[in-house]
PDB file of N, CA and C in Angstrom:
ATOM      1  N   UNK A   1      20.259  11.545  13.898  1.00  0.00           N
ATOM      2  CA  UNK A   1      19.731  12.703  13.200  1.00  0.00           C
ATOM      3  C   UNK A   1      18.770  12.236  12.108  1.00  0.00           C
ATOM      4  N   UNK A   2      17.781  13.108  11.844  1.00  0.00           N
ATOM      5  CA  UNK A   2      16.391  12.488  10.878  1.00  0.00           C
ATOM      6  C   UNK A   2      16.930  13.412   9.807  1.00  0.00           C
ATOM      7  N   UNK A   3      16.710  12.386   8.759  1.00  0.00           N
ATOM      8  CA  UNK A   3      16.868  13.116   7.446  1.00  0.00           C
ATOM      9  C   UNK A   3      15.597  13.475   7.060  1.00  0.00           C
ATOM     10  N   UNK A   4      15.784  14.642   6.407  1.00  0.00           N
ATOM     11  CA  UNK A   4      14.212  15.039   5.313  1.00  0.00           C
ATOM     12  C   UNK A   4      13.999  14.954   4.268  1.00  0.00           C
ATOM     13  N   UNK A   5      12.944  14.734   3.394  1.00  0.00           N
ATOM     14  CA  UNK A   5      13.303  13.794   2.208  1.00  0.00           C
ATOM     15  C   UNK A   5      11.867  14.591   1.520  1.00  0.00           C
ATOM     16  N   UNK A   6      12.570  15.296  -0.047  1.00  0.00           N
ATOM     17  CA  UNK A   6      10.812  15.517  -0.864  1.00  0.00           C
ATOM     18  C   UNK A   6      11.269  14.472  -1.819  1.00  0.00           C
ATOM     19  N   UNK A   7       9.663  14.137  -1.469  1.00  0.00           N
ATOM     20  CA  UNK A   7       8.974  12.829  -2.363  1.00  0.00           C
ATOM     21  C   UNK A   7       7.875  13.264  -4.055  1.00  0.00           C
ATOM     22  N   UNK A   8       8.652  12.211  -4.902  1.00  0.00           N
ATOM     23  CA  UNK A   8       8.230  12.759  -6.285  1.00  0.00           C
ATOM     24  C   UNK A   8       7.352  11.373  -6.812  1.00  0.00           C
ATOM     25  N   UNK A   9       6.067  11.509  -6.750  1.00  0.00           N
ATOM     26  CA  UNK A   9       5.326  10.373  -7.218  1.00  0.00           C
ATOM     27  C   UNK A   9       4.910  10.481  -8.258  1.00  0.00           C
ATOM     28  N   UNK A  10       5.568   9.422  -9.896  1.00  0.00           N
ATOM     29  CA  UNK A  10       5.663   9.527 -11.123  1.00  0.00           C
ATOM     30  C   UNK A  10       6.191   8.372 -11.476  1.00  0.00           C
ATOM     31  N   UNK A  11       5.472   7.988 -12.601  1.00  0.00           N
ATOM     32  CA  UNK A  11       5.857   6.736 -13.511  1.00  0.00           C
ATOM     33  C   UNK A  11       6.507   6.878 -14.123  1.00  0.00           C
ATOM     34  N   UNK A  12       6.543   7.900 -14.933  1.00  0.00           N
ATOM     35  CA  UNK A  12       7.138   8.435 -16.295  1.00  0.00           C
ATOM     36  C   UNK A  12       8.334   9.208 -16.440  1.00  0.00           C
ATOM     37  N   UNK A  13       8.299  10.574 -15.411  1.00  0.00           N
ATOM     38  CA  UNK A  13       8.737  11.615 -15.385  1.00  0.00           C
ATOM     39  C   UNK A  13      10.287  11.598 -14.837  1.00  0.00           C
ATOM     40  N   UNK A  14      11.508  12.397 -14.920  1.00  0.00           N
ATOM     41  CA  UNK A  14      12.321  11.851 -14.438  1.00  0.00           C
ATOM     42  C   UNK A  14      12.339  12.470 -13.005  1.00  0.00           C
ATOM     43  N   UNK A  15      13.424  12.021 -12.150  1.00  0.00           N
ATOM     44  CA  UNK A  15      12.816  12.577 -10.739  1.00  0.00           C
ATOM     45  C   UNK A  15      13.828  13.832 -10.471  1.00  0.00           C
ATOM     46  N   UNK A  16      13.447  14.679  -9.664  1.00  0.00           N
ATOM     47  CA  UNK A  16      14.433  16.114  -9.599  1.00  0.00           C
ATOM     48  C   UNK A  16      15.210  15.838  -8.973  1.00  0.00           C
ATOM     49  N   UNK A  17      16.719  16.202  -9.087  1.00  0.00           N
ATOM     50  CA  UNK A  17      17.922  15.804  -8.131  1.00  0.00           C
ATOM     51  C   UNK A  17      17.417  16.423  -6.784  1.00  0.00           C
ATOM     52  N   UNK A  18      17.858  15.850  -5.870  1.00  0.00           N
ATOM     53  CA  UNK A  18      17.411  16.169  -4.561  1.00  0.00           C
ATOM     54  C   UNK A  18      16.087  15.508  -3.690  1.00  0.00           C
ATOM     55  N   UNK A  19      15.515  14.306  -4.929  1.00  0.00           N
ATOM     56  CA  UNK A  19      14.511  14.229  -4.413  1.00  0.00           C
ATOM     57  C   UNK A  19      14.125  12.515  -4.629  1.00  0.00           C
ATOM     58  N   UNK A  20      13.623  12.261  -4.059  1.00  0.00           N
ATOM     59  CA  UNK A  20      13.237  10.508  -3.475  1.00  0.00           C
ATOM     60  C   UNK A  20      11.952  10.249  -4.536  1.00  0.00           C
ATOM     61  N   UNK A  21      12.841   9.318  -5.566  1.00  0.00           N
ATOM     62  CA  UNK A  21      11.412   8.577  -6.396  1.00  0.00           C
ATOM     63  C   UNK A  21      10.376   7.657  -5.761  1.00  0.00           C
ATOM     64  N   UNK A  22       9.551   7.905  -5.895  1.00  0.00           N
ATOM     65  CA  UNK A  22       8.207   6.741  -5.680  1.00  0.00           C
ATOM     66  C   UNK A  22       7.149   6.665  -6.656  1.00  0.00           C
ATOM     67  N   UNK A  23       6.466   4.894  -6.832  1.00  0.00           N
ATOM     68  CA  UNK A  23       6.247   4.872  -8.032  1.00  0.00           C
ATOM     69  C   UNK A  23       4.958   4.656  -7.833  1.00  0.00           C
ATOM     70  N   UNK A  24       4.492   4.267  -6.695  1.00  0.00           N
ATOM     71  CA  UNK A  24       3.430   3.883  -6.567  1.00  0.00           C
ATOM     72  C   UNK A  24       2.504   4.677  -4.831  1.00  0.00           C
ATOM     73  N   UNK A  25       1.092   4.942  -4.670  1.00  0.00           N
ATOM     74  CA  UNK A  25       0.952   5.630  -3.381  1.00  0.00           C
ATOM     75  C   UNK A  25       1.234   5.421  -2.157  1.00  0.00           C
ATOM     76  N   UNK A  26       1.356   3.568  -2.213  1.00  0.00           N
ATOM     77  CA  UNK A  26       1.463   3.379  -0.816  1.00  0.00           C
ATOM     78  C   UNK A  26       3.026   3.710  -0.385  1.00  0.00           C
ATOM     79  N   UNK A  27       3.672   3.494  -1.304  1.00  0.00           N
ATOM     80  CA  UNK A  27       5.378   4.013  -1.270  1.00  0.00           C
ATOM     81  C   UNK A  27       5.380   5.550  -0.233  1.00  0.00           C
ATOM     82  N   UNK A  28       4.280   6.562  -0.930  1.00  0.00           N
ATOM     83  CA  UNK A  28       4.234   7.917  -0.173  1.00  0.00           C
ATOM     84  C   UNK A  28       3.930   7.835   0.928  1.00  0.00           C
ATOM     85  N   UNK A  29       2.795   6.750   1.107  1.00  0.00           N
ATOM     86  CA  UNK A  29       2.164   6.977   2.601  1.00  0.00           C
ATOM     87  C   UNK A  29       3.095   6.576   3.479  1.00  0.00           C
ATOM     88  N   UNK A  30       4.279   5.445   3.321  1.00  0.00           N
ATOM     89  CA  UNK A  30       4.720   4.536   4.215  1.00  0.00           C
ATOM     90  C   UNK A  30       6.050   6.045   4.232  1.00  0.00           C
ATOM     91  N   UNK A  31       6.787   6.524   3.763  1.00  0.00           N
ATOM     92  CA  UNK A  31       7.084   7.574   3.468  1.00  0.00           C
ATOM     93  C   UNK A  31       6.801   9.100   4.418  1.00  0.00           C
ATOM     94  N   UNK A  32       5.435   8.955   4.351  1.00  0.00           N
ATOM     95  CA  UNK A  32       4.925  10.182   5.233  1.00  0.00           C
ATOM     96  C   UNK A  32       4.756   9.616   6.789  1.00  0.00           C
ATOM     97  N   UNK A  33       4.690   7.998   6.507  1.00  0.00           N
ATOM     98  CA  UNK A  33       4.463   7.939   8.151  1.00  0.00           C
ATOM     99  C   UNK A  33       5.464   8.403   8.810  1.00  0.00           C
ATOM    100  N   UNK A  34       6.271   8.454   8.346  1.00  0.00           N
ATOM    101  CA  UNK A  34       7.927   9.130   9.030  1.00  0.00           C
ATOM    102  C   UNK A  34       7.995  10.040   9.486  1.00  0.00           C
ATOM    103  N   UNK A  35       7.398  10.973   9.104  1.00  0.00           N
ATOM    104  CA  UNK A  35       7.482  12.144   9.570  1.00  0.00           C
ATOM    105  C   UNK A  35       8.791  12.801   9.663  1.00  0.00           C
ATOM    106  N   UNK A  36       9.107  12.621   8.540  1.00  0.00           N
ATOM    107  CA  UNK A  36      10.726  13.005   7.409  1.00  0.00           C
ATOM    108  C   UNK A  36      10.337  14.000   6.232  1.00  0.00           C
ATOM    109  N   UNK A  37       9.128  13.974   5.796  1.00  0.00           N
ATOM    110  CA  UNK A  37       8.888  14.429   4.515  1.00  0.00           C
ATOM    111  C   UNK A  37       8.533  16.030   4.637  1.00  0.00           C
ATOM    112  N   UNK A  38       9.234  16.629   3.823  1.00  0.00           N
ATOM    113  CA  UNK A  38       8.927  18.467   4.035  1.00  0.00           C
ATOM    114  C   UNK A  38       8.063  18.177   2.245  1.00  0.00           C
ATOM    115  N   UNK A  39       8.279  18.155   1.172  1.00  0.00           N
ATOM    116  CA  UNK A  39       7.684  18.030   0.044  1.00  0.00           C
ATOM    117  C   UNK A  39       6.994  16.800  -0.267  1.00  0.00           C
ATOM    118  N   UNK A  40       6.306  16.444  -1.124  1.00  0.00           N
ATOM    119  CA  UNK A  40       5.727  15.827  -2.161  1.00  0.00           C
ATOM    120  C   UNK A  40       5.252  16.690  -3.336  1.00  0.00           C
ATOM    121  N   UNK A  41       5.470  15.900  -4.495  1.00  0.00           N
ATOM    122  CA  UNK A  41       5.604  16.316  -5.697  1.00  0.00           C
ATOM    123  C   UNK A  41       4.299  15.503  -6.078  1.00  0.00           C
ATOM    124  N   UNK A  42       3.097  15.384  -6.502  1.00  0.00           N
ATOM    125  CA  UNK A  42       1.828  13.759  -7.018  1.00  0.00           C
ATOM    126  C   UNK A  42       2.125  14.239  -8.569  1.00  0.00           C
ATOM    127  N   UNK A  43       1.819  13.418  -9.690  1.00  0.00           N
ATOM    128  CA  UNK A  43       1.426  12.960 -10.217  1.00  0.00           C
ATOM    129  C   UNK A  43      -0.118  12.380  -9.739  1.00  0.00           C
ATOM    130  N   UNK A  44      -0.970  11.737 -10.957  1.00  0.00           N
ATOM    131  CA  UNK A  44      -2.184  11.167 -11.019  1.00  0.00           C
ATOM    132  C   UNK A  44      -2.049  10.042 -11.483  1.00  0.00           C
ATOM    133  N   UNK A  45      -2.142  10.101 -12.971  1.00  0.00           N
ATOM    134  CA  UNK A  45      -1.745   8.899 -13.273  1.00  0.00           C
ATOM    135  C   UNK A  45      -0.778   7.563 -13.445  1.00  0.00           C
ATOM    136  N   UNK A  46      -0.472   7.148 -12.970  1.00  0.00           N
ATOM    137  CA  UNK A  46       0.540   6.043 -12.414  1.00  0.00           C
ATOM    138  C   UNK A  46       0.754   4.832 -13.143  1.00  0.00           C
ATOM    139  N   UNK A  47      -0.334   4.625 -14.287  1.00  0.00           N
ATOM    140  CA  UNK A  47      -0.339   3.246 -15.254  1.00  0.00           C
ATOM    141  C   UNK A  47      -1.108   2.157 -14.741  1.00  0.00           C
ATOM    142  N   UNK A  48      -1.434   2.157 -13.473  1.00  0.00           N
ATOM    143  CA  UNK A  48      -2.266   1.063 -13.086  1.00  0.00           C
ATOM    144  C   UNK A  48      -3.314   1.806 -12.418  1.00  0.00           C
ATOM    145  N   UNK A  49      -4.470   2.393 -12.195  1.00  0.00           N
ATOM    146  CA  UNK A  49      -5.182   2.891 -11.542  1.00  0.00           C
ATOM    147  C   UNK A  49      -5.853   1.876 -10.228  1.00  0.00           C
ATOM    148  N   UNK A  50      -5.703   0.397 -11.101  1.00  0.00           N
ATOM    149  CA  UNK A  50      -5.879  -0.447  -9.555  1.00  0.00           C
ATOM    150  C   UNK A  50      -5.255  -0.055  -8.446  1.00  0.00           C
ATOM    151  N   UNK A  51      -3.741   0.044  -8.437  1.00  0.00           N
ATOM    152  CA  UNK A  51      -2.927   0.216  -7.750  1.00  0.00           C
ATOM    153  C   UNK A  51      -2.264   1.580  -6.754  1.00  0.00           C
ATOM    154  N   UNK A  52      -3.644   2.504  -7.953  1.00  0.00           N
ATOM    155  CA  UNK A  52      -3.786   3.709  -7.238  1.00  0.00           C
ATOM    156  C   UNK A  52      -3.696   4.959  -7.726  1.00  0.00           C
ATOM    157  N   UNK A  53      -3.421   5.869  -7.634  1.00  0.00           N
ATOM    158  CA  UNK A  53      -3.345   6.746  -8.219  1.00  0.00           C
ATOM    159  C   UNK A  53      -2.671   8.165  -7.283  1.00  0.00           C
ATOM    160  N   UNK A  54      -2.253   9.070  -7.900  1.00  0.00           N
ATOM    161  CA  UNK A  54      -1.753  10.454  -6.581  1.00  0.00           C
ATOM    162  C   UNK A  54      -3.131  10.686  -6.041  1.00  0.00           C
ATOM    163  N   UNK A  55      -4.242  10.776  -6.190  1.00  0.00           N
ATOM    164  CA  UNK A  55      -5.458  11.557  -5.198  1.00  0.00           C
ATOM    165  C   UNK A  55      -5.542  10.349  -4.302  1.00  0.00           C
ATOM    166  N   UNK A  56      -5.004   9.473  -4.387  1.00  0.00           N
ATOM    167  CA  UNK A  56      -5.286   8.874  -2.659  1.00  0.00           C
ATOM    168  C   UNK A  56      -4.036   9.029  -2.047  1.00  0.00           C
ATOM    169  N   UNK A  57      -2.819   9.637  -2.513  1.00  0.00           N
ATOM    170  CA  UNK A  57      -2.021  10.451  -1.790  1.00  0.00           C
ATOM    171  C   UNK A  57      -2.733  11.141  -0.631  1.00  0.00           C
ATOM    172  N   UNK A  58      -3.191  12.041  -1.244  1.00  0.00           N
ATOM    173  CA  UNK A  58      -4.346  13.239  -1.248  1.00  0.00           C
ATOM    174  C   UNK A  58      -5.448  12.771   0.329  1.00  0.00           C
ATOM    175  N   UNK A  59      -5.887  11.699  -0.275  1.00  0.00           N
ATOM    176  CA  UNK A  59      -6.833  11.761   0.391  1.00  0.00           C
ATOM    177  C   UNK A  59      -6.302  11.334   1.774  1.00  0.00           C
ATOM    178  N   UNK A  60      -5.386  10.011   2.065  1.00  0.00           N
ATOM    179  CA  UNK A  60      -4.912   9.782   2.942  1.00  0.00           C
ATOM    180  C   UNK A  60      -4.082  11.296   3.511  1.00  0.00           C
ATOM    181  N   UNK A  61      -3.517  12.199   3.528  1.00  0.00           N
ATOM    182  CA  UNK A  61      -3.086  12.931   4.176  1.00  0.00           C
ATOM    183  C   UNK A  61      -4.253  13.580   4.626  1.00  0.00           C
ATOM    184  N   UNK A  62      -5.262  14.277   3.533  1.00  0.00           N
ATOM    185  CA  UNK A  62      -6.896  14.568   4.254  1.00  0.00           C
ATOM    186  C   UNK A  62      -7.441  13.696   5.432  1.00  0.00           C
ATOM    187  N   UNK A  63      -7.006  12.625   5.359  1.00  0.00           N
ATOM    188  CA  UNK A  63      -7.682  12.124   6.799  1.00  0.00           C
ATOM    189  C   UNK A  63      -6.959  11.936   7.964  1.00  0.00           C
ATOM    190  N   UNK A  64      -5.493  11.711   7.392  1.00  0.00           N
ATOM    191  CA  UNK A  64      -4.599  11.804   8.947  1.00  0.00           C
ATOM    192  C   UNK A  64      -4.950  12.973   9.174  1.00  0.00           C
ATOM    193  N   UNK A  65      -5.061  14.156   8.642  1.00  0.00           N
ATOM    194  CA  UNK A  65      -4.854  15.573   9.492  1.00  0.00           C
ATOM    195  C   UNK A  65      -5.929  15.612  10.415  1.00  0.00           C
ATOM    196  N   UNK A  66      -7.138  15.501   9.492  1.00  0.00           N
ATOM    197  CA  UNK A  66      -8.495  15.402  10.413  1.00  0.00           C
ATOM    198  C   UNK A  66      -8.729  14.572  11.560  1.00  0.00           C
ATOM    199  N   UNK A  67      -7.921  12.766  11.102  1.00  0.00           N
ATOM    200  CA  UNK A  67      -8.376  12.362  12.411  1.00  0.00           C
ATOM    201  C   UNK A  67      -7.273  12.021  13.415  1.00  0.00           C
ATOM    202  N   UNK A  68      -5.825  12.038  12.684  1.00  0.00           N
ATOM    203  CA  UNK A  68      -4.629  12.118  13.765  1.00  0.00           C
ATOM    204  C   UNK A  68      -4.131  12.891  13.716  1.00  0.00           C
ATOM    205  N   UNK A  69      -4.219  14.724  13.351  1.00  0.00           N
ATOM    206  CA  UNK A  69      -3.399  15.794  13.341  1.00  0.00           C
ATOM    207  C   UNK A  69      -2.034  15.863  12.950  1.00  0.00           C
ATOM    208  N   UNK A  70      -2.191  14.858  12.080  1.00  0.00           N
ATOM    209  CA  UNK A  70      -0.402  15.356  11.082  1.00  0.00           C
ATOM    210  C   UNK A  70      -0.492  15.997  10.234  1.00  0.00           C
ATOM    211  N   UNK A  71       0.937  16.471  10.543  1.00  0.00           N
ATOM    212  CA  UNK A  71       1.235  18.104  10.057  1.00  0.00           C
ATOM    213  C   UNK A  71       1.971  17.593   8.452  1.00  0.00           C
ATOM    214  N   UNK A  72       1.099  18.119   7.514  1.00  0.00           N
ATOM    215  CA  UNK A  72       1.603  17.564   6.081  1.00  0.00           C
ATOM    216  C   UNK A  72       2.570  18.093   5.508  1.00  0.00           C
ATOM    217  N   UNK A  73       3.328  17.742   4.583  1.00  0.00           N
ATOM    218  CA  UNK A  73       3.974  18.574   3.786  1.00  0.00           C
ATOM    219  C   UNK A  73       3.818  19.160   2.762  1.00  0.00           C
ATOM    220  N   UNK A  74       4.643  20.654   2.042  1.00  0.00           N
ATOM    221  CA  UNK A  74       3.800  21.044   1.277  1.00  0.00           C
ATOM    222  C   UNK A  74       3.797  20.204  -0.297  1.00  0.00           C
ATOM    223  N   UNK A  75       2.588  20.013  -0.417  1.00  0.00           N
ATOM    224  CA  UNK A  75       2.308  19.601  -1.817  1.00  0.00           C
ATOM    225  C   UNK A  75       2.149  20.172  -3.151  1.00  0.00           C
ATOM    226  N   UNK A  76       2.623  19.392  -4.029  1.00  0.00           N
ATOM    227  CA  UNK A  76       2.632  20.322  -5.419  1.00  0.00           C
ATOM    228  C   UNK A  76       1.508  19.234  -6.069  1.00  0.00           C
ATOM    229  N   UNK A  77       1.259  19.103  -7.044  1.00  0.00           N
ATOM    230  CA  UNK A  77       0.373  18.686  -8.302  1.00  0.00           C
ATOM    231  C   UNK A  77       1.574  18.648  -9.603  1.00  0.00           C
ATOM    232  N   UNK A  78       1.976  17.931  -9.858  1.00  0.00           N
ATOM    233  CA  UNK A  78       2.729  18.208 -11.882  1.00  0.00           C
ATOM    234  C   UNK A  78       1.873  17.200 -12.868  1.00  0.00           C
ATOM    235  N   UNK A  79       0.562  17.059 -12.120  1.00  0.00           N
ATOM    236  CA  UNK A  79       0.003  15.856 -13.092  1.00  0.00           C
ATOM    237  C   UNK A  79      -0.545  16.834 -14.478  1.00  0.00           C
ATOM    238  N   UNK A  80      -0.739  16.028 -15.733  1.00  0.00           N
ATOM    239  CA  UNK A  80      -0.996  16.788 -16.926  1.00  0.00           C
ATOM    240  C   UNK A  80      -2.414  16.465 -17.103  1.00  0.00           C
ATOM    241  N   UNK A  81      -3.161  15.611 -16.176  1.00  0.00           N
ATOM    242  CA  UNK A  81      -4.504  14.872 -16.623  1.00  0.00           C
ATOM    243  C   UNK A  81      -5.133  16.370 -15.686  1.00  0.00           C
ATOM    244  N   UNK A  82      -6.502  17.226 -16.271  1.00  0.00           N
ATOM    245  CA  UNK A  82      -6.808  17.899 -16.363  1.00  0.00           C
ATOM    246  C   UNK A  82      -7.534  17.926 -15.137  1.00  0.00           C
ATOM    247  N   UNK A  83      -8.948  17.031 -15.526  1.00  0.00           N
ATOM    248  CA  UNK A  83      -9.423  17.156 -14.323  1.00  0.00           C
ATOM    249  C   UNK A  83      -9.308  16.027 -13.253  1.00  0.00           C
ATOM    250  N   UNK A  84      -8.103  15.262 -13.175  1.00  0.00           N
ATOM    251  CA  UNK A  84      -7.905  14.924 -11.871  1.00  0.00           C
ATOM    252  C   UNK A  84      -6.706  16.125 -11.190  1.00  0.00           C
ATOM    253  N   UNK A  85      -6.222  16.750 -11.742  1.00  0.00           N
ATOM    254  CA  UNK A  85      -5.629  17.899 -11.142  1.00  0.00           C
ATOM    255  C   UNK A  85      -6.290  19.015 -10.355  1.00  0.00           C
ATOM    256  N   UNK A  86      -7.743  18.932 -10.832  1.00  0.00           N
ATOM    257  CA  UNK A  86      -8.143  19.843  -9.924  1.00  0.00           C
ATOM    258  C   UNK A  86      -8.947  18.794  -9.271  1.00  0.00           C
ATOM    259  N   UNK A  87      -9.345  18.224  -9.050  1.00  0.00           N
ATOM    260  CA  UNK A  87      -9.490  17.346  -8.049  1.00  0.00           C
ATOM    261  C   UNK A  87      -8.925  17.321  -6.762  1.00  0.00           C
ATOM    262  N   UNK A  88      -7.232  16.975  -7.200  1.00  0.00           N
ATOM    263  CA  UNK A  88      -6.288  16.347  -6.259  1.00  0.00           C
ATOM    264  C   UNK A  88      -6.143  18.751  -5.775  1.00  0.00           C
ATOM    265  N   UNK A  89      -6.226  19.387  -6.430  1.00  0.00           N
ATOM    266  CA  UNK A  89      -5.818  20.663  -5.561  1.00  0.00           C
ATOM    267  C   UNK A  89      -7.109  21.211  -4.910  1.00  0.00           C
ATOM    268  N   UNK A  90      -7.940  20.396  -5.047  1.00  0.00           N
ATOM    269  CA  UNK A  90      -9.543  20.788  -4.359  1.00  0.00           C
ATOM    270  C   UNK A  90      -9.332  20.119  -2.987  1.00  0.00           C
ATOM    271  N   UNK A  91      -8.720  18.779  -3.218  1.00  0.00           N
ATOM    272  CA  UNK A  91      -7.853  17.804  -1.723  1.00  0.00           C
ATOM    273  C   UNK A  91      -7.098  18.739  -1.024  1.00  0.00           C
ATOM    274  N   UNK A  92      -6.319  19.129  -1.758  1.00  0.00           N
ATOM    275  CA  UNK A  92      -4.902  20.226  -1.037  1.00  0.00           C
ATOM    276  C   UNK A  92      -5.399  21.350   0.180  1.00  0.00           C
ATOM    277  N   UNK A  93      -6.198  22.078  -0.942  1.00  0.00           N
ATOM    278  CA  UNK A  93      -6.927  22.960  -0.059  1.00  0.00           C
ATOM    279  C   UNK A  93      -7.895  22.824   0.765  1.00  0.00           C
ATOM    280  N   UNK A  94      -8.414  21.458   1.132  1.00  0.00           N
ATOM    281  CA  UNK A  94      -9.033  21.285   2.207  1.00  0.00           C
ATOM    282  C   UNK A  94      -7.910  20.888   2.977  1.00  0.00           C
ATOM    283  N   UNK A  95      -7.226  20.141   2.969  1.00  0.00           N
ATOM    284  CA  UNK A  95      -5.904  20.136   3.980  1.00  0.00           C
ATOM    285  C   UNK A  95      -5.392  20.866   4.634  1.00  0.00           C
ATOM    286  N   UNK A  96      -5.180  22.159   3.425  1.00  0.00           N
ATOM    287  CA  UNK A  96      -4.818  23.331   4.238  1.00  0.00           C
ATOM    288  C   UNK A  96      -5.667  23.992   5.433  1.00  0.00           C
ATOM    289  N   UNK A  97      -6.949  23.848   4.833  1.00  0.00           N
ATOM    290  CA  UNK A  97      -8.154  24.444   5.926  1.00  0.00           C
ATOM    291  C   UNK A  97      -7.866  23.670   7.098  1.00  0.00           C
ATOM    292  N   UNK A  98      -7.882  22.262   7.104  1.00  0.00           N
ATOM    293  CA  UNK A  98      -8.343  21.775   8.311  1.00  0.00           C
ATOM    294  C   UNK A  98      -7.029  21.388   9.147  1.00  0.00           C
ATOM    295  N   UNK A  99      -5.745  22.126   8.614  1.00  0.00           N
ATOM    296  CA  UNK A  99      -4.169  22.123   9.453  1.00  0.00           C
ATOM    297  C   UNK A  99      -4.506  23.575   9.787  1.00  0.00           C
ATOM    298  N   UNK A 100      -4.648  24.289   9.561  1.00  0.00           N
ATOM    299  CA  UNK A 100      -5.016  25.429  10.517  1.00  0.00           C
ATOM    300  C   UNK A 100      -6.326  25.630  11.336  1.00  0.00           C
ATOM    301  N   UNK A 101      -7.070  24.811  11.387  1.00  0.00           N
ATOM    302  CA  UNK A 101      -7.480  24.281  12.330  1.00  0.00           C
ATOM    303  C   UNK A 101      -6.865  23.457  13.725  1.00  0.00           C
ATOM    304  N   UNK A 102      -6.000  22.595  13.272  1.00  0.00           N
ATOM    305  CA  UNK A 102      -5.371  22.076  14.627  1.00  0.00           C
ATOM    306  C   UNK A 102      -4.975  23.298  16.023  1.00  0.00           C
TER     307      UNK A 102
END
């Protein structure tokens, strides 16, 4: 039996009972390859921006959908940095467009 798992990507923040910490993006992606995940929670800033940040959450699910049709989960935003928040929900909603497309 597959478990389902929402994912909370945050450095700082504490994580919501019920839900799978990750600290860094590639943690999410390896995560979503599963095809286990009903939520994600991003954050933006992460403390190392080398290492990544939530909008390449973002972006990597933007391109599986487009170029391997996975079906994402729904995403939230709790980042406090202003305008990478609308950034990362400008990502979202193209996601959404192009999953109802499939």
């Amino acid at each position: 039996m597959t478990t389902l798992s929402k994912v909370f990507l945050d450095d700082e923040r504490p994580t919501p009972d019920g839900w799978v910490h990750a600290r860094w993006p590639e943690e999410v992606i390896a995560l979503l390859q599963t095809n286990t995940v009903t939520d994600i929670s991003l954050d933006h800033d992460l403390g190392d921006d080398e290492h990544g940040t939530g909008y390449d959450v973002v972006l990597w699910i933007e391109q599986a959908v487009a170029m391997q049709g996975f079906k994402p989960p729904r995403i939230t935003v709790h980042s406090a940095n202003a305008s990478a928040r609308l950034k990362m929900l400008a990502g979202i909603e193209s996601i959404k467009r192009l999953s109802t497309e499939l």
